[in-house]
N, C-alpha and C. Protein backbone atom coordinates (compact mmCIF):
# COMPACT_ATOMS: atom_id res chain seq x y z
N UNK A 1 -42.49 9.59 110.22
CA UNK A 1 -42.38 8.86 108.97
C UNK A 1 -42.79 7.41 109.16
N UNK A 2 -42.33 7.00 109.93
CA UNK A 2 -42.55 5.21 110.16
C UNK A 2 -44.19 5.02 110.41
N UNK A 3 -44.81 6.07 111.10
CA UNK A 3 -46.05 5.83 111.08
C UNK A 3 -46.94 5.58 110.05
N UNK A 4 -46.49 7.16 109.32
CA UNK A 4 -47.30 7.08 107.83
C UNK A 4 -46.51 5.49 107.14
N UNK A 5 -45.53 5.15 107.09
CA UNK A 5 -45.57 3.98 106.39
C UNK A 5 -46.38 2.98 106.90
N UNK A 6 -46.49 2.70 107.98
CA UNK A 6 -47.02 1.62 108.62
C UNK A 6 -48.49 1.97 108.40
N UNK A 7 -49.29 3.31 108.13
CA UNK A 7 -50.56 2.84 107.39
C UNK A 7 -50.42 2.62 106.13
N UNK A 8 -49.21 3.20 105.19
CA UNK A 8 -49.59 3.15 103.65
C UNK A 8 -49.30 1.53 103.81
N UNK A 9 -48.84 1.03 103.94
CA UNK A 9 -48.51 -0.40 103.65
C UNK A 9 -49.39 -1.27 104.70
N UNK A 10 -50.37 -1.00 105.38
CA UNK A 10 -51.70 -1.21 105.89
C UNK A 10 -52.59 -1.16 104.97
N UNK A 11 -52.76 -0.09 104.54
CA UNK A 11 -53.56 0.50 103.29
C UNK A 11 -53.63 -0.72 102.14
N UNK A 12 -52.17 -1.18 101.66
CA UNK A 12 -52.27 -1.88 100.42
C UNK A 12 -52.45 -3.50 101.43
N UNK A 13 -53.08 -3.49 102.58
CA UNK A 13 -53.67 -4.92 102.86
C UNK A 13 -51.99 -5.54 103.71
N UNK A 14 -51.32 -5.19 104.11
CA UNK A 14 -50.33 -6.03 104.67
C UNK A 14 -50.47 -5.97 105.88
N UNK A 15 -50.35 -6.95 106.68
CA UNK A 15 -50.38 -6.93 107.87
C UNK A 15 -49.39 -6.38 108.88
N UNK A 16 -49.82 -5.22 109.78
CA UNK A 16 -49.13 -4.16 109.83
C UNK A 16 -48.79 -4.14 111.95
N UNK A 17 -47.52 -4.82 112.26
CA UNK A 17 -47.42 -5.08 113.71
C UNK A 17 -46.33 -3.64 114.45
N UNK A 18 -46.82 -3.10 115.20
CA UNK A 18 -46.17 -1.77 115.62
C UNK A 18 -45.22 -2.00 116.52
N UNK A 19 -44.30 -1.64 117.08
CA UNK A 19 -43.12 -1.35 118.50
C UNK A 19 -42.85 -0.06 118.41
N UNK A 20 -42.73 0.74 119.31
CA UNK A 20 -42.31 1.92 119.55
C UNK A 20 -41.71 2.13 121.21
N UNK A 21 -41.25 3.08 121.54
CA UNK A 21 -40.70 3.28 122.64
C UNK A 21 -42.46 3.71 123.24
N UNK A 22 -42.98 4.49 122.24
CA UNK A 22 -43.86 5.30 123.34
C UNK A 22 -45.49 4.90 122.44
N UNK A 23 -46.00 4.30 123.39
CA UNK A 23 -47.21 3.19 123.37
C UNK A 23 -48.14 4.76 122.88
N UNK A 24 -47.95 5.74 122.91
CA UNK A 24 -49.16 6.84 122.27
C UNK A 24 -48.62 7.06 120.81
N UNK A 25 -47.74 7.29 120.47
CA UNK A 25 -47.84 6.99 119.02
C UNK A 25 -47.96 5.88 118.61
N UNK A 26 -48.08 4.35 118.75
CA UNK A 26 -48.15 3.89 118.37
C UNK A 26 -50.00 3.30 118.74
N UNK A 27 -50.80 4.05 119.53
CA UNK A 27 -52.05 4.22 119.56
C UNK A 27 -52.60 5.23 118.77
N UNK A 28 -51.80 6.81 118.56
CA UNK A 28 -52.27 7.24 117.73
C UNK A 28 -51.76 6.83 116.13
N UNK A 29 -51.50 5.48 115.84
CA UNK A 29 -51.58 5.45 114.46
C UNK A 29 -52.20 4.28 114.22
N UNK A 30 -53.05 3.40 115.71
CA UNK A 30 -54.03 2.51 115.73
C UNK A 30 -55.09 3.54 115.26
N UNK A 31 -55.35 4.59 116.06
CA UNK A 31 -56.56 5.53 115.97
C UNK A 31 -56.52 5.92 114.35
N UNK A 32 -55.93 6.30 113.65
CA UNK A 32 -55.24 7.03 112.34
C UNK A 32 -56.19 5.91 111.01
N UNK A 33 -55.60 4.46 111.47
CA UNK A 33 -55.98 3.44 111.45
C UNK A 33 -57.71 3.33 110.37
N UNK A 34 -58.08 3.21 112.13
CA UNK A 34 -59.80 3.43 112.38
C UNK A 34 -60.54 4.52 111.67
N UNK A 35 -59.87 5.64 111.80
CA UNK A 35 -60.62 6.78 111.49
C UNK A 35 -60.61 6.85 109.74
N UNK A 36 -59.40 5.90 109.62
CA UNK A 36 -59.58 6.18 107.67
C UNK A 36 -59.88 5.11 106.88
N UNK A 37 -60.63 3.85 107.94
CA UNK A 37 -61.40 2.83 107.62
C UNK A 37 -60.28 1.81 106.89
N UNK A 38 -59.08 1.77 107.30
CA UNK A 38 -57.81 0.87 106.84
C UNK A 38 -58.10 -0.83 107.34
N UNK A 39 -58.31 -1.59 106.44
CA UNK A 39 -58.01 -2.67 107.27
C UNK A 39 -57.17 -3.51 106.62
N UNK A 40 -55.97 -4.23 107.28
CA UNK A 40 -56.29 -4.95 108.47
C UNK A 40 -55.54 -3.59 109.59
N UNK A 41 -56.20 -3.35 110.95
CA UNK A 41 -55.71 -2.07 111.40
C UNK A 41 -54.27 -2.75 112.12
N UNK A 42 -53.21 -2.08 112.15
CA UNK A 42 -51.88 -2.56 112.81
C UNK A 42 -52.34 -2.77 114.42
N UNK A 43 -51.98 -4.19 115.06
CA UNK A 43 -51.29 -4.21 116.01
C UNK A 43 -50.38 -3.82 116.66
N UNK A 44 -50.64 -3.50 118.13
CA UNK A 44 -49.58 -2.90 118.84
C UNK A 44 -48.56 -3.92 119.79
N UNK A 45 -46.87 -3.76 120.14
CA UNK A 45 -46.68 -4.72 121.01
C UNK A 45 -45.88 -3.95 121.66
N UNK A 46 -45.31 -4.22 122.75
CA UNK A 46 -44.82 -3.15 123.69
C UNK A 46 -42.98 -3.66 123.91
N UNK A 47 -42.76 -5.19 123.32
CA UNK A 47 -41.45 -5.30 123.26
C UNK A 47 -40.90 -6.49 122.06
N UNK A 48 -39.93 -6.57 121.69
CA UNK A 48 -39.48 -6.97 120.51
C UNK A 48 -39.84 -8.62 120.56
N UNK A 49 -39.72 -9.02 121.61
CA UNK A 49 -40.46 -10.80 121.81
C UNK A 49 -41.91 -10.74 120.96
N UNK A 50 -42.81 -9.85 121.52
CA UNK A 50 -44.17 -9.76 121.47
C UNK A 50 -44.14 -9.49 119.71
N UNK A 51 -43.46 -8.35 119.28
CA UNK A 51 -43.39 -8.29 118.12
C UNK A 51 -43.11 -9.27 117.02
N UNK A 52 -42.14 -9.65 117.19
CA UNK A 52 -41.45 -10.86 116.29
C UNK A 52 -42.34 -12.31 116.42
N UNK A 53 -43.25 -11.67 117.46
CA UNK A 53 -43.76 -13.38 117.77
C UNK A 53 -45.54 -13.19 116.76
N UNK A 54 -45.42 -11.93 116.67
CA UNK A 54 -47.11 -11.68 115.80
C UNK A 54 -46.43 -11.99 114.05
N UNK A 55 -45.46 -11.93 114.09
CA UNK A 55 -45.43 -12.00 112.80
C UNK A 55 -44.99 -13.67 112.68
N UNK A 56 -44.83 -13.69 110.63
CA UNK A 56 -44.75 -15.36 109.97
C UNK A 56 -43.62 -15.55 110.23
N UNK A 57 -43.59 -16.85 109.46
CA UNK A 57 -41.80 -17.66 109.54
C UNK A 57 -41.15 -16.72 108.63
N UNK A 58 -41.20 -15.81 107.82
CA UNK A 58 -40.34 -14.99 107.63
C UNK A 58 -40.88 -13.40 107.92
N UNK A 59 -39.88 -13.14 108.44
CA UNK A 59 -40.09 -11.89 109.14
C UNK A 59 -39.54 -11.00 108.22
N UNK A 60 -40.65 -9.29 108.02
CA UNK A 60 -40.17 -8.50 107.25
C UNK A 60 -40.17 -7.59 108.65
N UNK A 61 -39.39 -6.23 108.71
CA UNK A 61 -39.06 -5.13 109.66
C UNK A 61 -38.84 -4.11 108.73
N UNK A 62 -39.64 -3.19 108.48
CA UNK A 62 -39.37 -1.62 108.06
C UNK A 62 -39.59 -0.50 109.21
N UNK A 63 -38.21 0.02 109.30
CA UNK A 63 -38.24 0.82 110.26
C UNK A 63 -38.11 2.08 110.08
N UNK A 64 -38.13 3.31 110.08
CA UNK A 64 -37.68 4.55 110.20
C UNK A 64 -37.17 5.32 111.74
N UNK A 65 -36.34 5.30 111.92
CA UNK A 65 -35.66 6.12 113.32
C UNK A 65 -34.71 7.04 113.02
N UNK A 66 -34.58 7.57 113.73
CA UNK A 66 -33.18 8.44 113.88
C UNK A 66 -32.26 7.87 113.58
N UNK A 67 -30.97 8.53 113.52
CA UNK A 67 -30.03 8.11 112.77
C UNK A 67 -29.26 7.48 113.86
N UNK A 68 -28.05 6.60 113.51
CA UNK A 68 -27.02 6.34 114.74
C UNK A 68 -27.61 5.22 115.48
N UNK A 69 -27.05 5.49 116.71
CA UNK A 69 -27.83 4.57 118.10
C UNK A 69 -28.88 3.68 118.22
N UNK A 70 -29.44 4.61 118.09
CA UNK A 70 -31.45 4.11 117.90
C UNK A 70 -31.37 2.78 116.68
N UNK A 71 -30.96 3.34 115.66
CA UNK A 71 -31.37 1.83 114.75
C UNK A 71 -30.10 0.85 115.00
N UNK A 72 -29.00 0.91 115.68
CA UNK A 72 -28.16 -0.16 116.32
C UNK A 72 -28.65 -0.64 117.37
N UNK A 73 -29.36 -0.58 118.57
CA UNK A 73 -30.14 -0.41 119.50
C UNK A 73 -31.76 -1.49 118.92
N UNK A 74 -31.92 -0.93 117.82
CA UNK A 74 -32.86 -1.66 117.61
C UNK A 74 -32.48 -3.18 116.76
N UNK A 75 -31.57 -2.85 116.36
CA UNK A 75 -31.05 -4.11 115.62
C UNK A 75 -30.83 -4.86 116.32
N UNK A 76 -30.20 -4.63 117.50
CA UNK A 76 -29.65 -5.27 118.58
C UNK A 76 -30.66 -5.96 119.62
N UNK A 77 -31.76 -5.40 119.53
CA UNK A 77 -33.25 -5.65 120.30
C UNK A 77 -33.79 -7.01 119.41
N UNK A 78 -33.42 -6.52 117.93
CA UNK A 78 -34.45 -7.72 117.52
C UNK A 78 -33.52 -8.97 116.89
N UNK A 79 -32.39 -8.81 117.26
CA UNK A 79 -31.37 -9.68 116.76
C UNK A 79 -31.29 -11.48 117.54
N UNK A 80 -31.87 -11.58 118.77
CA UNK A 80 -32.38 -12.81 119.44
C UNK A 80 -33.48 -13.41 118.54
N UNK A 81 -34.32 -12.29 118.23
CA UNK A 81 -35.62 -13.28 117.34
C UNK A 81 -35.51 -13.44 115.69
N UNK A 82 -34.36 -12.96 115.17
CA UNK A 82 -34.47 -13.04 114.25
C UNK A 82 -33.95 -14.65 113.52
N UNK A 83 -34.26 -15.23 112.90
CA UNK A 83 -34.02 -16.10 111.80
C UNK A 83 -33.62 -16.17 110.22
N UNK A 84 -32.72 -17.19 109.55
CA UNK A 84 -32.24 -16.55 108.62
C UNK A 84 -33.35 -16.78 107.08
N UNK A 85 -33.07 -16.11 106.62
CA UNK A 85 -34.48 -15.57 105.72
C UNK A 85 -35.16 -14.26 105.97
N UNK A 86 -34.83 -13.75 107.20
CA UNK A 86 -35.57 -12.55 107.80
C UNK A 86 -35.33 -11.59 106.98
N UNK A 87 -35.47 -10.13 106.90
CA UNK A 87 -35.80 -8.70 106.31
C UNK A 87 -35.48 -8.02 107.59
N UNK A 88 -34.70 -7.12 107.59
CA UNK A 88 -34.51 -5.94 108.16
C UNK A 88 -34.53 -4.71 107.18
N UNK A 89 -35.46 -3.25 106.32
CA UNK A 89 -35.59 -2.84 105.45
C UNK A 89 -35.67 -1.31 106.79
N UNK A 90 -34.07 -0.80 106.40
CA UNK A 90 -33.94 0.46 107.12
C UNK A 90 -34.28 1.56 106.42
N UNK A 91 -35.74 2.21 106.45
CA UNK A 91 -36.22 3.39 105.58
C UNK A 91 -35.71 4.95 106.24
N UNK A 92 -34.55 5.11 107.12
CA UNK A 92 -34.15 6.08 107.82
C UNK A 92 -32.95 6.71 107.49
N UNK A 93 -32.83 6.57 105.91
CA UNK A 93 -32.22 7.62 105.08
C UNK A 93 -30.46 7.48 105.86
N UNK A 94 -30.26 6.17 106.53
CA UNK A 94 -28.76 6.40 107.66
C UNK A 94 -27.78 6.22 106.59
N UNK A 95 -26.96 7.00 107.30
CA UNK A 95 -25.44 6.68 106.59
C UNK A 95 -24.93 5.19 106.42
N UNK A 96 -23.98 5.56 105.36
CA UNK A 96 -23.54 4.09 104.37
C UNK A 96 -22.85 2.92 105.47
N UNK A 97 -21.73 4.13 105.85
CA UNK A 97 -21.36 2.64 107.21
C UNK A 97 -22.40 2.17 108.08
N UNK A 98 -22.97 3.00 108.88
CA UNK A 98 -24.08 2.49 109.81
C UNK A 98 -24.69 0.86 109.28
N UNK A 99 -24.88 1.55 108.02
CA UNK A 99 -26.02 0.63 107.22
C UNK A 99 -24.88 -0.81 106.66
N UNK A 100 -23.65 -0.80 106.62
CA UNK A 100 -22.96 -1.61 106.09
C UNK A 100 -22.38 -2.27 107.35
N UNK A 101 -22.62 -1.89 108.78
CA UNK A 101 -22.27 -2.27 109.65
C UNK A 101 -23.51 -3.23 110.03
N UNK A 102 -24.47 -2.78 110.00
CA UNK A 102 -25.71 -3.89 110.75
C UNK A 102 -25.94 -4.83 109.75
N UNK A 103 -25.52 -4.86 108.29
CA UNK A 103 -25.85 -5.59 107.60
C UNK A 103 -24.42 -6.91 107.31
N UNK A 104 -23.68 -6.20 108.18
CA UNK A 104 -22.44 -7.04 108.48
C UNK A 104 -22.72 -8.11 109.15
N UNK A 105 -23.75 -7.34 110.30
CA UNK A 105 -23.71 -8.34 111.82
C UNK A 105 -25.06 -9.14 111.18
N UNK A 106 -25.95 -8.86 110.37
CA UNK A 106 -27.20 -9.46 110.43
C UNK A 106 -26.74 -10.78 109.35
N UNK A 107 -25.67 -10.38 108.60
CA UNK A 107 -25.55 -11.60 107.16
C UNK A 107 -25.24 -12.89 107.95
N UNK A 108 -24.28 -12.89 109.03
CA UNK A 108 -24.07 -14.10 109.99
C UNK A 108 -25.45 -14.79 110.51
N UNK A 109 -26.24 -14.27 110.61
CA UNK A 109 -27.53 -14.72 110.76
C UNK A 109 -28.27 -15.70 109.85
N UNK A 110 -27.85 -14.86 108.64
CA UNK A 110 -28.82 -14.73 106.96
C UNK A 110 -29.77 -14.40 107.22
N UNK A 111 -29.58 -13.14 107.77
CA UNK A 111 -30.81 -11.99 107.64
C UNK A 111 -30.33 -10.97 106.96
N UNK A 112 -31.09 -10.51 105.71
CA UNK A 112 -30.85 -9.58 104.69
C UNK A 112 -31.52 -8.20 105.40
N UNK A 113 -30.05 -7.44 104.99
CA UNK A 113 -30.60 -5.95 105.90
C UNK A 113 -30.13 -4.69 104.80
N UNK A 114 -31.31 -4.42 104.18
CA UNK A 114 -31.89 -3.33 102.93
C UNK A 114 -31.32 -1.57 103.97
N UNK A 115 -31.04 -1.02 103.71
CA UNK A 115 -30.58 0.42 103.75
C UNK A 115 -31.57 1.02 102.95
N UNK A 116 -32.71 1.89 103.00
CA UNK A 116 -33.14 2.10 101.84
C UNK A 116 -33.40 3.63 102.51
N UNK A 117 -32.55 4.53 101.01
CA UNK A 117 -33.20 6.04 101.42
C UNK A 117 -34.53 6.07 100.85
N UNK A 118 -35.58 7.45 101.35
CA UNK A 118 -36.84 7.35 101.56
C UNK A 118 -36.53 8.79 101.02
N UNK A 119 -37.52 9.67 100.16
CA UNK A 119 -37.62 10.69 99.86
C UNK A 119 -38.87 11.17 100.00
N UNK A 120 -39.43 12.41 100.25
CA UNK A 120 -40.62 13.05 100.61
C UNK A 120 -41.07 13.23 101.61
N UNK A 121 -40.72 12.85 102.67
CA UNK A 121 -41.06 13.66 103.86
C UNK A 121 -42.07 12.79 104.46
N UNK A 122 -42.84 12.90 105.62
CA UNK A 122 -43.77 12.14 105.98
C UNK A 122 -45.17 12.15 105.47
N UNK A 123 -45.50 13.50 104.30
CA UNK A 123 -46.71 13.19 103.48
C UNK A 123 -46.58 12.25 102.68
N UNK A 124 -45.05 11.94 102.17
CA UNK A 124 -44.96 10.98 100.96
C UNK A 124 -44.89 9.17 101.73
N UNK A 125 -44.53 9.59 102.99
CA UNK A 125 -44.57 8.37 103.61
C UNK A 125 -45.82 7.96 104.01
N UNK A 126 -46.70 8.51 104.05
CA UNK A 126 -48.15 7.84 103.91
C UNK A 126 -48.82 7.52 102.44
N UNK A 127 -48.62 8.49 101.61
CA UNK A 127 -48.91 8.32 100.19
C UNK A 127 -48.10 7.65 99.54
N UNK A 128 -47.02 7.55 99.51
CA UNK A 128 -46.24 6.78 98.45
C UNK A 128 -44.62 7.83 98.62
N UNK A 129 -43.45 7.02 99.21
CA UNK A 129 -42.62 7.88 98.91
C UNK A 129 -41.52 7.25 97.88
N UNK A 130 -40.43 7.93 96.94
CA UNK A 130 -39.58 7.79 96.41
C UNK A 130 -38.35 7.04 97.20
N UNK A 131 -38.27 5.44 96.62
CA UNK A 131 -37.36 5.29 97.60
C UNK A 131 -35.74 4.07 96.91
N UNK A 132 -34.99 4.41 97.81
CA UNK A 132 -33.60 3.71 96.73
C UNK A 132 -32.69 2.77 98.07
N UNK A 133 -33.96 1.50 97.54
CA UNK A 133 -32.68 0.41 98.36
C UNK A 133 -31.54 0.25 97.98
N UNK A 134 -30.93 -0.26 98.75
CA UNK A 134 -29.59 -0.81 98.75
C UNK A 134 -28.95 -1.81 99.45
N UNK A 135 -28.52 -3.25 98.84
CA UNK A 135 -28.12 -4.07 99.51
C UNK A 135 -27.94 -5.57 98.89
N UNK A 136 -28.07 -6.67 99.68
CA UNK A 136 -27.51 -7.64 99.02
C UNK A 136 -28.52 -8.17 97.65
N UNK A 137 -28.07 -8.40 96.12
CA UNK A 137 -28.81 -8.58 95.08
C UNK A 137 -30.20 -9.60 95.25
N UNK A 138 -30.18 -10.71 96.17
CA UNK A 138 -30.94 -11.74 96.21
C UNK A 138 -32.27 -11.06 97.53
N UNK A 139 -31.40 -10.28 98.53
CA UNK A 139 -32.63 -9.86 99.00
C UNK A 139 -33.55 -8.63 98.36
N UNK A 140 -32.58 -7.71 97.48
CA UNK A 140 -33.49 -6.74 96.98
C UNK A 140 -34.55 -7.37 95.64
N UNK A 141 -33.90 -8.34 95.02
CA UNK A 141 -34.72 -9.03 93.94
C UNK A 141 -36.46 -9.48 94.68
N UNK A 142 -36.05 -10.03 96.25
CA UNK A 142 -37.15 -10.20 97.46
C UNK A 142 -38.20 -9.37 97.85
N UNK A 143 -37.11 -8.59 98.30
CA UNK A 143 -38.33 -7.12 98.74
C UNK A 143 -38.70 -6.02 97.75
N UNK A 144 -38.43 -5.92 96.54
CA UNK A 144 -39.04 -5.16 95.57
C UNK A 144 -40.34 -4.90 95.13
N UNK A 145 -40.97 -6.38 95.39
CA UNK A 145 -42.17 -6.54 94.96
C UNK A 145 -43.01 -5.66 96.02
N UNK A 146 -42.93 -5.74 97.18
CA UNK A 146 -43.00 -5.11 98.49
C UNK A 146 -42.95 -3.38 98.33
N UNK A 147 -41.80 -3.03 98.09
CA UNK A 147 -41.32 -1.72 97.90
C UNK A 147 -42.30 -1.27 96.84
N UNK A 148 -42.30 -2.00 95.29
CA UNK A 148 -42.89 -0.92 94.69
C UNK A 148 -44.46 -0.98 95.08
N UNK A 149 -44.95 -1.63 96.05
CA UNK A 149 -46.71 -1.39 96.23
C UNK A 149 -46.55 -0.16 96.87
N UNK A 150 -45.42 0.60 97.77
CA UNK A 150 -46.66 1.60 97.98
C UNK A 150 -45.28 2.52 97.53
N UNK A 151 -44.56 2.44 97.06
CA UNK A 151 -43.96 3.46 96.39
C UNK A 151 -44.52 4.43 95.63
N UNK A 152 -44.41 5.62 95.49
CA UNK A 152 -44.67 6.46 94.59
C UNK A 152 -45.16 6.11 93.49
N UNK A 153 -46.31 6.51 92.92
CA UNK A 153 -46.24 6.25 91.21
C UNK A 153 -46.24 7.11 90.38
N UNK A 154 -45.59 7.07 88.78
CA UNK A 154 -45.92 7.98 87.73
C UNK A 154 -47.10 7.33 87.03
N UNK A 155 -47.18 8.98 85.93
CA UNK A 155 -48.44 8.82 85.12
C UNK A 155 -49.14 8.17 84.58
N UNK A 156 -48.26 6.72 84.52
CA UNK A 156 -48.09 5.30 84.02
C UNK A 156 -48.47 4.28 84.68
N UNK A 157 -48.37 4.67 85.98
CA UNK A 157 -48.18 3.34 87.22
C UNK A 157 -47.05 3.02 87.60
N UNK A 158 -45.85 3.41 86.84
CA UNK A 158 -44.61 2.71 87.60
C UNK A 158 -44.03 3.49 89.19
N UNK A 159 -43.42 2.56 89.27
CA UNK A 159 -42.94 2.97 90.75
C UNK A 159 -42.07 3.88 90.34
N UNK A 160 -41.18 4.77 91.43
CA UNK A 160 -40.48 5.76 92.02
C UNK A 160 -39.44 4.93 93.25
N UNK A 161 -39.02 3.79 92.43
CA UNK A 161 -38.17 2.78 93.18
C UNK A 161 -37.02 2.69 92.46
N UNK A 162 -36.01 3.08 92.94
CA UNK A 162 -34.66 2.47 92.02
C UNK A 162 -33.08 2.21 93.07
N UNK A 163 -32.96 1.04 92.49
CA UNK A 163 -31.87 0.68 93.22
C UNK A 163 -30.56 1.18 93.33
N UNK A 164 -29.73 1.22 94.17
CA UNK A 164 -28.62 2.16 94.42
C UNK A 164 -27.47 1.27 94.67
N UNK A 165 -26.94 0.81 95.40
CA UNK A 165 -25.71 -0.22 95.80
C UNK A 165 -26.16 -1.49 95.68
N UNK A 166 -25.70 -2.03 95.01
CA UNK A 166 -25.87 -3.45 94.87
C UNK A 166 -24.62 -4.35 95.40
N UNK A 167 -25.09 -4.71 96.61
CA UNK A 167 -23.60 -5.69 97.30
C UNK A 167 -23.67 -6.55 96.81
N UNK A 168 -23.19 -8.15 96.46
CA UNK A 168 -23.25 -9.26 96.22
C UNK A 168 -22.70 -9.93 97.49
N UNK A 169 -23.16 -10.63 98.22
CA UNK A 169 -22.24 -11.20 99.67
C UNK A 169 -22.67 -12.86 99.78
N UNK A 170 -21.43 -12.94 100.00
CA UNK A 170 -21.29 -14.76 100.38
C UNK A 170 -22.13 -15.09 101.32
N UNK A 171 -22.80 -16.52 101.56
CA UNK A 171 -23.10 -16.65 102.63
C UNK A 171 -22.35 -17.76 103.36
């Protein structure tokens, strides 16, 4: 899934920086890239310094992983480089605490951390999938604009975006 996102949102022109554990998927979705004439094609980096350091003064992160561990693990990886203003946008469908726990540890930061379920599978994650953030009001008002480019569309053009929990949190 994270792959196909990382071309659809390539696709609509964003600049698209990769991390993975394992440097062949994240070559085969350089190759994926190339072969479907995408530009700008994603960069690859091999650890969370390298990553955080290709991107702007505000940092967006859409991730898809497994559930549990892995995206605490990763939070925890990119939690040195992060700054407040940052985006953490978890597209890995995780459970509510998980997601209310990293967004616990990231608000001390003022880094806004989106929970967002993802619907359709990994065809829809290259094409456009159905998807329902959730999280603090000021960052989803942020990343929406974001979300609905490669969200799903109807017959109309509108997105296949709708919001789900709306926290309000102090800073």
């Amino acid at each position: 899934m994270g792959g196909g996102l990382a071309l659809l949102f390539a696709e609509h022109g964003v600049s698209v920086s990769l991390h993975d554990p394992s440097s062949e998927v994240m070559d085969g979705v350089i190759e994926s890239a190339k072969q479907q004439n995408i530009d700008p094609v994603p960069s690859k980096h091999l650890d969370f310094k390298s990553l955080c350091s290709s991107l702007g003064s505000t940092k967006v992160f859409f991730f898809s992983l497994p559930h549990g561990k892995t995206g605490d693990d990763v939070v925890e990886g990119l939690h040195p480089y992060l700054s407040k203003g940052d985006f953490v946008v978890d597209c890995a469908n995780e459970h509510g605490t998980h997601s209310q726990k990293r967004q616990g540890k990231l608000l001390n930061q003022g880094v806004y951390y989106i929970g967002t379920g993802v619907s359709g599978g990994y065809q829809s994650a290259r094409r456009g999938p159905s998807m329902c953030p959730g999280g603090d009001d000021m960052a989803l008002d942020l990343i929406m604009p974001s979300l609905n480019k490669v969200a799903s569309k109807d017959a109309k053009g509108g997105s296949y975006v709708g919001k789900v929990e709306r926290a309000t949190m102090s800073r």
